[in-house]
Each structure stands twice: as C-alpha cells, then as structure tokens.
N, C-alpha and C. Protein backbone atom coordinates (compact mmCIF):
# COMPACT_ATOMS: atom_id res chain seq x y z
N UNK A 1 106.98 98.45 90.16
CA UNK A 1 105.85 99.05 89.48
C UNK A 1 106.32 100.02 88.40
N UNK A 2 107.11 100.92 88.79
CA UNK A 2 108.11 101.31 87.67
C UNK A 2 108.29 100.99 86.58
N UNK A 3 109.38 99.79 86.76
CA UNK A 3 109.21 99.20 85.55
C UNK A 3 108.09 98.38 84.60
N UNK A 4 107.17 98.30 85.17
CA UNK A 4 106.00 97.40 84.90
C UNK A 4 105.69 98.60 83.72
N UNK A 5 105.51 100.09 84.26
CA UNK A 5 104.96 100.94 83.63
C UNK A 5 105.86 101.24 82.57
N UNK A 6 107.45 101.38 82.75
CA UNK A 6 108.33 101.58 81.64
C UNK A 6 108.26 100.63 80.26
N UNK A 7 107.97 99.46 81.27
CA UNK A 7 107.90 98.26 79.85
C UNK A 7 106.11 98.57 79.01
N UNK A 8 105.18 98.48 79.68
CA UNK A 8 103.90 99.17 78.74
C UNK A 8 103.83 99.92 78.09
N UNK A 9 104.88 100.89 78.38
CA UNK A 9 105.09 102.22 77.97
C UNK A 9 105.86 101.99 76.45
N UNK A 10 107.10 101.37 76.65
CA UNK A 10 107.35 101.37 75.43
C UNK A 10 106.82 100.36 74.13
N UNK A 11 106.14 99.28 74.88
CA UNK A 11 105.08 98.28 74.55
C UNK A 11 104.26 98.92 73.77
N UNK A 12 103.89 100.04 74.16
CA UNK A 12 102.51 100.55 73.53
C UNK A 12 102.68 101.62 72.42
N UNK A 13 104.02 102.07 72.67
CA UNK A 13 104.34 103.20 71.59
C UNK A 13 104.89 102.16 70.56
N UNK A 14 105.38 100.67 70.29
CA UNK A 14 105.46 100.00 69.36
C UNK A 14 104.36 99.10 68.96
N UNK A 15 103.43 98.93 70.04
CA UNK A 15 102.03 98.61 69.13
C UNK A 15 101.16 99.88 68.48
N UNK A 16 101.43 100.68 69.15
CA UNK A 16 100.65 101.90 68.32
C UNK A 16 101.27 102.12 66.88
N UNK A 17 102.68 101.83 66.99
CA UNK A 17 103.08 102.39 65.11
C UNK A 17 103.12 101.16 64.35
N UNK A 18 102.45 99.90 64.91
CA UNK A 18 102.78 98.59 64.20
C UNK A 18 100.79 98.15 63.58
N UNK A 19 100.38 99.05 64.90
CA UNK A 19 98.81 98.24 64.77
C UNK A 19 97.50 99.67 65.45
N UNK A 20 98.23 100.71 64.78
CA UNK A 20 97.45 101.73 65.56
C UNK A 20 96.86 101.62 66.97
N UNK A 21 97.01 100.82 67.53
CA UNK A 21 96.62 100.87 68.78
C UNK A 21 95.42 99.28 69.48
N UNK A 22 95.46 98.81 67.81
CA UNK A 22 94.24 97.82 67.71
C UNK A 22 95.52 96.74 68.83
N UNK A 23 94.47 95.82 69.25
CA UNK A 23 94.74 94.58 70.10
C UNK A 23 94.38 93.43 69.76
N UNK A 24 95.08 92.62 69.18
CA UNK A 24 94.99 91.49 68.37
C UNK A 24 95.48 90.28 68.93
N UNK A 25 95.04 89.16 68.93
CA UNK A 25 95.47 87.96 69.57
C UNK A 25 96.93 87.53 69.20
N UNK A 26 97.42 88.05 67.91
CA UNK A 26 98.66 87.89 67.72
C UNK A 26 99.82 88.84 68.10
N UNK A 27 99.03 90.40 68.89
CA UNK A 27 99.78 91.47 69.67
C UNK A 27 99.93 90.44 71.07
N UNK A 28 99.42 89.74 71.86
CA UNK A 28 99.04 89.44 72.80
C UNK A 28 100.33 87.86 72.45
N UNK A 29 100.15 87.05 71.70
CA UNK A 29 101.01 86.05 71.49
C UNK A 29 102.61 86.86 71.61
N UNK A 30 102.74 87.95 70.72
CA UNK A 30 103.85 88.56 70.81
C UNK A 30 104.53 88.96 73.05
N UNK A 31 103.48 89.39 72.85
CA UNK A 31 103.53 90.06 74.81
C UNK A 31 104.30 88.70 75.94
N UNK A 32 103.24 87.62 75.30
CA UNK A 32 103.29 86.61 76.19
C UNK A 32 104.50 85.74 75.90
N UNK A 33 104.72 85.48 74.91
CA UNK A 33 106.07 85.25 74.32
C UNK A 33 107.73 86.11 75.08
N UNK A 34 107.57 87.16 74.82
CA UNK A 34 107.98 88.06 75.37
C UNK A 34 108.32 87.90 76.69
N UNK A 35 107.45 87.37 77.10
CA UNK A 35 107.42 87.71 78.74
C UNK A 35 107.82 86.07 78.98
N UNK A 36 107.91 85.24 77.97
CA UNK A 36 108.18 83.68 78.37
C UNK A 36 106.86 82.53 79.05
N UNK A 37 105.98 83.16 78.31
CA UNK A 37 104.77 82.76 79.02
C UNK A 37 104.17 81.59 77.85
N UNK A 38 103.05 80.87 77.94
CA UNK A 38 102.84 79.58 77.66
C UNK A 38 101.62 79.52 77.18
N UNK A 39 100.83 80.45 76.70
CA UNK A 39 99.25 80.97 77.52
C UNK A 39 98.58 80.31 75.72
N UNK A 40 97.62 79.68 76.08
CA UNK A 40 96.40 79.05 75.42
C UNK A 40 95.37 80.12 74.45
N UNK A 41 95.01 79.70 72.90
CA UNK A 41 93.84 80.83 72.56
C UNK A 41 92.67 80.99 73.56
N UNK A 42 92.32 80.60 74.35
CA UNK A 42 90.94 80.69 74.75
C UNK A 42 91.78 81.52 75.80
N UNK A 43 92.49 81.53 76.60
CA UNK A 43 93.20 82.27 77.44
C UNK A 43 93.50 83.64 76.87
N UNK A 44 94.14 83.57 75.52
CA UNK A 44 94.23 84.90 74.94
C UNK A 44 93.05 85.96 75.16
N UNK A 45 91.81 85.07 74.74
CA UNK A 45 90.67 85.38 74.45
C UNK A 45 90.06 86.58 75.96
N UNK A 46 90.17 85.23 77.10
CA UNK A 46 90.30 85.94 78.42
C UNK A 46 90.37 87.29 78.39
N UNK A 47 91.81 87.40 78.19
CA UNK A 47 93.12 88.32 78.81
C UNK A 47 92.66 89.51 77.73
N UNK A 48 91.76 89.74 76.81
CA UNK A 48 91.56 90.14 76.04
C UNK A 48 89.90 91.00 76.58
N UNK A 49 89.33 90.10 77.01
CA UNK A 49 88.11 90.52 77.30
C UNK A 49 88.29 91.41 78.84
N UNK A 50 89.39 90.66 79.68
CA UNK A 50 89.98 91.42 80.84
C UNK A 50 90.14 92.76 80.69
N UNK A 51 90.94 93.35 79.61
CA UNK A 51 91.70 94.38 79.68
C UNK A 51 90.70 95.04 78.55
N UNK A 52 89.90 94.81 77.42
CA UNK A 52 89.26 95.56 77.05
C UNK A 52 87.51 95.32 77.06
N UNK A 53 86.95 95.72 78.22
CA UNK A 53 85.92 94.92 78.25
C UNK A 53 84.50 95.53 77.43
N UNK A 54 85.08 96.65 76.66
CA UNK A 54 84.13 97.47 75.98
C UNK A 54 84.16 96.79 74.37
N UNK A 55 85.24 95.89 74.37
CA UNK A 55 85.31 95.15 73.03
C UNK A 55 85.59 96.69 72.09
N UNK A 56 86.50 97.46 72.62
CA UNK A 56 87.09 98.80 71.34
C UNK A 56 88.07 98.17 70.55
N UNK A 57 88.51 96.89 70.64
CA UNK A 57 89.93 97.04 69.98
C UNK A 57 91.15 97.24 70.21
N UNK A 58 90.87 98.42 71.28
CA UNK A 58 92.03 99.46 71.54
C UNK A 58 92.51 99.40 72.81
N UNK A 59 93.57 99.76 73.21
CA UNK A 59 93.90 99.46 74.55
C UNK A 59 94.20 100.79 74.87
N UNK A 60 94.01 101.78 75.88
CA UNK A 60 94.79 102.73 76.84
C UNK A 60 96.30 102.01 76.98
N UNK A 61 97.18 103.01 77.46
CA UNK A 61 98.28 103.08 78.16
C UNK A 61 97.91 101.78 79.74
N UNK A 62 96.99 102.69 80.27
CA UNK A 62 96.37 101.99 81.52
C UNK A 62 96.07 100.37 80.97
N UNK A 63 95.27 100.27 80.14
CA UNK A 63 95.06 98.82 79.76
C UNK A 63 95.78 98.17 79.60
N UNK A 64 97.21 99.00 78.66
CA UNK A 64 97.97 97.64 78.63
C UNK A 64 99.04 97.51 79.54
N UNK A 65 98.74 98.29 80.97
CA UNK A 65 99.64 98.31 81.85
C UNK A 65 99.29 96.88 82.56
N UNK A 66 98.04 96.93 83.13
CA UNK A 66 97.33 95.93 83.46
C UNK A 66 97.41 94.69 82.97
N UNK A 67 97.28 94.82 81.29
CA UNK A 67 97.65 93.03 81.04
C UNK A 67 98.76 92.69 81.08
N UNK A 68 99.92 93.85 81.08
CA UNK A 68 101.12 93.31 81.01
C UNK A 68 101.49 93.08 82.35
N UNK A 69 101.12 93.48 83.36
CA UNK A 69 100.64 92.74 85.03
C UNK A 69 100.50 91.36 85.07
N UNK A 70 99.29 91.28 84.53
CA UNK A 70 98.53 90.31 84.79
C UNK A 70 99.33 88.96 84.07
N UNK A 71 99.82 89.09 83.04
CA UNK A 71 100.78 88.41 82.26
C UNK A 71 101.80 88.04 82.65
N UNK A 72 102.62 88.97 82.97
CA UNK A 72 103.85 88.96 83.75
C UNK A 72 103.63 88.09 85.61
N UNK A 73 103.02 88.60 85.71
CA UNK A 73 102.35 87.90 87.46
C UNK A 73 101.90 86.08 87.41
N UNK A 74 101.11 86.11 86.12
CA UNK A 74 100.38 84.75 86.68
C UNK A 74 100.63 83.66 86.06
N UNK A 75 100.24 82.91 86.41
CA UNK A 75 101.15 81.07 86.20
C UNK A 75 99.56 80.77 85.18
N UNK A 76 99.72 80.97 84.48
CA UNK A 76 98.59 80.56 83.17
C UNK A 76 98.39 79.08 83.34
N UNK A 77 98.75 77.94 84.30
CA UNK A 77 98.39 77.00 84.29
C UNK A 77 97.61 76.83 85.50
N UNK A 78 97.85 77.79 86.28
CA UNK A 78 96.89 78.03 87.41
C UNK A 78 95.74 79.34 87.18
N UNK A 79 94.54 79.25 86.43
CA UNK A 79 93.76 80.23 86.55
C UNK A 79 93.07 81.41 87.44
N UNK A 80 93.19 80.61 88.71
CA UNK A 80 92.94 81.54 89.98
C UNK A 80 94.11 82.33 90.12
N UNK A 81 95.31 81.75 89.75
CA UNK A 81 96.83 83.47 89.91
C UNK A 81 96.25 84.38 88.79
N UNK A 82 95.11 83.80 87.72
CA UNK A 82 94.89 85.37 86.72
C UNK A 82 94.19 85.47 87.39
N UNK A 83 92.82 85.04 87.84
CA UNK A 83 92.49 85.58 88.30
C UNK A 83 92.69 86.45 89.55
N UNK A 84 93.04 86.43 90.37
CA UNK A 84 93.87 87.15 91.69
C UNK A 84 94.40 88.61 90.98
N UNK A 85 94.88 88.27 89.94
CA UNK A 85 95.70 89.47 89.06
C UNK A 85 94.70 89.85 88.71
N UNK A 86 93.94 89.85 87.81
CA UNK A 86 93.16 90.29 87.31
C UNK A 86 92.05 91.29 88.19
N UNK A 87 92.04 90.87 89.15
CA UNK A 87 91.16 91.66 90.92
C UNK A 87 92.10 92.45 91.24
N UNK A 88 93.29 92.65 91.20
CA UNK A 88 94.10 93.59 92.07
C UNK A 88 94.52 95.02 90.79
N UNK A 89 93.58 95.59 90.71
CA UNK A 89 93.62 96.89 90.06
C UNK A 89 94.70 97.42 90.53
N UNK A 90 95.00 97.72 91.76
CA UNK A 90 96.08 98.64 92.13
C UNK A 90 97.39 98.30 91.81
N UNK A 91 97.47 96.75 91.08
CA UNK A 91 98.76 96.41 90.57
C UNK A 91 99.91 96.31 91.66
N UNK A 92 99.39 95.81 92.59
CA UNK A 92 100.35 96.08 93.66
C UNK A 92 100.91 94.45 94.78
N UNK A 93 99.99 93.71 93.87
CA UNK A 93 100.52 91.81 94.22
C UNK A 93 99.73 91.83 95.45
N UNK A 94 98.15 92.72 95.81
CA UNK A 94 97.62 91.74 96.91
C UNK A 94 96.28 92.54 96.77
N UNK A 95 94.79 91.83 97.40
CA UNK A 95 93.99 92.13 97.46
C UNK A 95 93.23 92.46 99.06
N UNK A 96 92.45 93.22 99.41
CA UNK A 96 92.08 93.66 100.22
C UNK A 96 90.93 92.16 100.47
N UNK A 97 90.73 92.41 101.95
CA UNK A 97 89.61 90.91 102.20
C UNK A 97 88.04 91.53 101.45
N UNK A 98 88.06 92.34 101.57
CA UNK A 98 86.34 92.89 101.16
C UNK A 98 86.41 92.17 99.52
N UNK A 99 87.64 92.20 98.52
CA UNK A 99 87.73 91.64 97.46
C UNK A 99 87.89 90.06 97.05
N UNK A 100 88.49 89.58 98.63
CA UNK A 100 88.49 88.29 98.20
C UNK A 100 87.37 87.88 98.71
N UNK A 101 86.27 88.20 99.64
CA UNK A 101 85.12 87.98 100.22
C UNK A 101 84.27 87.99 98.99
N UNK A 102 84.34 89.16 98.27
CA UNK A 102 83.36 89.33 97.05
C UNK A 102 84.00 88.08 96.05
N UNK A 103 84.95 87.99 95.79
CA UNK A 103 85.29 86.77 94.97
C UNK A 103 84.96 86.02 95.12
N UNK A 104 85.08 85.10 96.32
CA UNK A 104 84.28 83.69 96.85
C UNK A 104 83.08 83.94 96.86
N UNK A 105 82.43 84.81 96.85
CA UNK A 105 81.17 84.80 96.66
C UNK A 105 80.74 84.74 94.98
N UNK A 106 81.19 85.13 94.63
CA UNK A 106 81.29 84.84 92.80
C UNK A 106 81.48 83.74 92.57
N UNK A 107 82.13 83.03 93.09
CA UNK A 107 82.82 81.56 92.77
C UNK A 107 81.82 80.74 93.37
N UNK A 108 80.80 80.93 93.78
CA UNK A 108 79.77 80.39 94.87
C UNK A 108 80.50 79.93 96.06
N UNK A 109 81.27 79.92 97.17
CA UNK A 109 81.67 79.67 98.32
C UNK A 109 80.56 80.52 99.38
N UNK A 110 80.13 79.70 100.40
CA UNK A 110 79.86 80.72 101.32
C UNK A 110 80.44 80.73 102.21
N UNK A 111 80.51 81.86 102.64
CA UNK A 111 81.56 82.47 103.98
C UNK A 111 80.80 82.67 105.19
N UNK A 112 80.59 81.82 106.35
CA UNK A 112 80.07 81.84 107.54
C UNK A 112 80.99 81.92 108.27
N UNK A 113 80.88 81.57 110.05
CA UNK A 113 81.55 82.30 111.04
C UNK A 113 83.14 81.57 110.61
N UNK A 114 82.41 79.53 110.07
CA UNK A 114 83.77 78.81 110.38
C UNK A 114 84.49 79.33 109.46
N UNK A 115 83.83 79.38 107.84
CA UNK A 115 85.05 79.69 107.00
C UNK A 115 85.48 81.04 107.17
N UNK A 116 85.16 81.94 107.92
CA UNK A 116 85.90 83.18 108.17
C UNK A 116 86.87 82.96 109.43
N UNK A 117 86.82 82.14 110.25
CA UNK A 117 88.02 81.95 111.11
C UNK A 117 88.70 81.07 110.15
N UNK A 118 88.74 80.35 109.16
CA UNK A 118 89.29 79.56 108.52
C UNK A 118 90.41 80.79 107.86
N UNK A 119 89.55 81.93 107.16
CA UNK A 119 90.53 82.04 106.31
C UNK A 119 91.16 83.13 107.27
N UNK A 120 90.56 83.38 108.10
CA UNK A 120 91.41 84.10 109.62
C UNK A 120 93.09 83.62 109.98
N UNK A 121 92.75 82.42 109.90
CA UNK A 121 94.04 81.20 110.00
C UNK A 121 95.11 81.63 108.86
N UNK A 122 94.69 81.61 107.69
CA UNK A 122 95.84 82.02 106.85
C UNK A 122 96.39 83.21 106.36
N UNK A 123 95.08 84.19 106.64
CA UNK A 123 95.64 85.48 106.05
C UNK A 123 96.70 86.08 107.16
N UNK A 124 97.21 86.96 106.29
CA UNK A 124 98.43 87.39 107.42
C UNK A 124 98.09 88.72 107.88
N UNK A 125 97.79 89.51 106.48
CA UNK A 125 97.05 90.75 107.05
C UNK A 125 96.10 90.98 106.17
N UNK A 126 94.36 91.24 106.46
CA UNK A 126 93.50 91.45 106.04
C UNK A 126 93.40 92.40 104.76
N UNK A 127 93.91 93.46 104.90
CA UNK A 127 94.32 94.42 104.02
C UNK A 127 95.25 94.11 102.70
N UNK A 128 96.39 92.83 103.05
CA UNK A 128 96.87 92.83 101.96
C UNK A 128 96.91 91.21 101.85
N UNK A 129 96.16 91.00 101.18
CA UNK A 129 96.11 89.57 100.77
C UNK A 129 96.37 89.30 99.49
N UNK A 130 98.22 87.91 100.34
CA UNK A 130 98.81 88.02 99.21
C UNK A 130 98.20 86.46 97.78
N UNK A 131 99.05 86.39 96.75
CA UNK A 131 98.22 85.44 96.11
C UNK A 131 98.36 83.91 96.68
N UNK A 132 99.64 83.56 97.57
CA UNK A 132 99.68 82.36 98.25
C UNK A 132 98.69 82.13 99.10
N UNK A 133 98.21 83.52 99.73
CA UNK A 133 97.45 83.19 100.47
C UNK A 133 96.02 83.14 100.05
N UNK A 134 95.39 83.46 98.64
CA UNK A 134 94.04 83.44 98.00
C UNK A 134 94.21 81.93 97.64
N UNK A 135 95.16 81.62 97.43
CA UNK A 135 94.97 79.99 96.87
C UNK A 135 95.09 79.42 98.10
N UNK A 136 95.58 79.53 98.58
CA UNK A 136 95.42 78.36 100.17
C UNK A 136 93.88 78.47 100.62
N UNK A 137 93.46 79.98 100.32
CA UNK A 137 91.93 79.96 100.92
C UNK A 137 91.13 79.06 99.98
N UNK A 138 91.12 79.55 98.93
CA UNK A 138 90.55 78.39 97.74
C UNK A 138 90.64 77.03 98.31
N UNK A 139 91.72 76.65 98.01
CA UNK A 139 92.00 75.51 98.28
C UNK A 139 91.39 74.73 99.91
N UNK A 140 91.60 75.23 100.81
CA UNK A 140 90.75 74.59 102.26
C UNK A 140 89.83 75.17 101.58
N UNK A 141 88.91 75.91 101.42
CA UNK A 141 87.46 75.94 101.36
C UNK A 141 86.76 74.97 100.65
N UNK A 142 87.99 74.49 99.45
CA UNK A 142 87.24 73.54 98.82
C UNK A 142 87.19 72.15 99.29
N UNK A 143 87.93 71.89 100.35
CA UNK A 143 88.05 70.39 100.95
C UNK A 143 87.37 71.01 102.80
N UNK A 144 87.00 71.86 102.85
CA UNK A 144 86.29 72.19 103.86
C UNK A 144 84.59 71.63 104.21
C-alpha cells in the first residue's frame, strides 16, 4: 500500500506540472501504459467516471491513488476484477460480504437461503472477500 501511495504520489506531482491537475484520457493512456496494461477507450471512459464522479476534471491525491489501484489490480479483460477494485475503497484487495451482497444485488442476483450457503461454500472469511473468490461467486450464481 505504500508503494501504491509513493507511486500516485509522484504520478500526481508530474501530472500536476504537465496538465495542472486536469485528467485526460491521454493522462490515463499514459498510467495504463505505464503500468503495462491493455485497457480500451470506453474503459478509459469508465475508469474516468470511477475516480472522478463529479466530472471536475481534476483528480485529488486520493483519486488518483485509487485509479492507480484499480489499474494496477485488474485484468481489464475481465470487468468484474474492475469492478471488485473499484468496490474496495479501502484499497486493501478484499471486500466485506455486506459489499458483495449489495453488489449482487446491483447486478440483479438474488440472494436467498440456497445462494447464501452457496456463497458460504466459497468464501473463506466473510469479512475479507478476496477477488478469486467474488468471481467464483459470480460465476456459480450464474449457472446456479
């Protein structure tokens, strides 16, 4: 996490003297590049609306800690790892069940007794649910 923050950190003091602070799809090509990543305009677009959802332009320190998370973390060919990232504010590679409960419910899944012993079966610990284990739930729920 450290370094997550060291690298934003200096990330941001060279987008600030390159682009005042603005966030541009071609700051974001630069990031993802950077990071060896593969990521699509409409994905940009995403990752964009993710981290600034007030549409300022501008990113916080905090903001671009987060996309550079979320960037760095997820397999851009699998959308549910951004998303997973994108849910775990605390930046810390897992989500609490109350979050993945609210997720599947976003996603329209419903969660009754079976699919809660279902995902009983895979989680390891309720509290920290990791992203192998949000996609395995995905995944049986959807052939459930």
């Amino acid at each position: 996490m450290d370094e997550l923050k060291d690298d934003a950190s200096h990330l941001f003091s060279s987008m600030i003297g390159a682009t005042y602070g603005k966030v541009a799809i071609v700051d974001l090509r630069d990031i993802t590049s950077q990071e060896g990543k593969d990521v699509e305009r409409d994905m940009y677009r995403n990752l964009i609306r993710l981290c600034d959802p007030n549409h300022t332009k501008h990113l916080t320190i905090n903001q671009l800690t987060r996309l550079l998370y979320i960037i760095r973390y997820s397999d851009f060919t699998n959308v549910l790892t951004v998303l997973f990232y994108a849910l775990d504010l605390d930046l810390n590679g897992y989500l609490a069940m109350d979050q993945v409960l609210n997720c599947l419910s976003q996603l329209k899944f419903v969660v009754n007794n079976e699919e809660q012993d279902l995902i009983s079966a895979i989680v390891v610990n309720p509290s920290q649910v990791k992203v192998t284990e949000f996609l395995a739930i995905i995944q049986e729920l959807r052939n459930f």
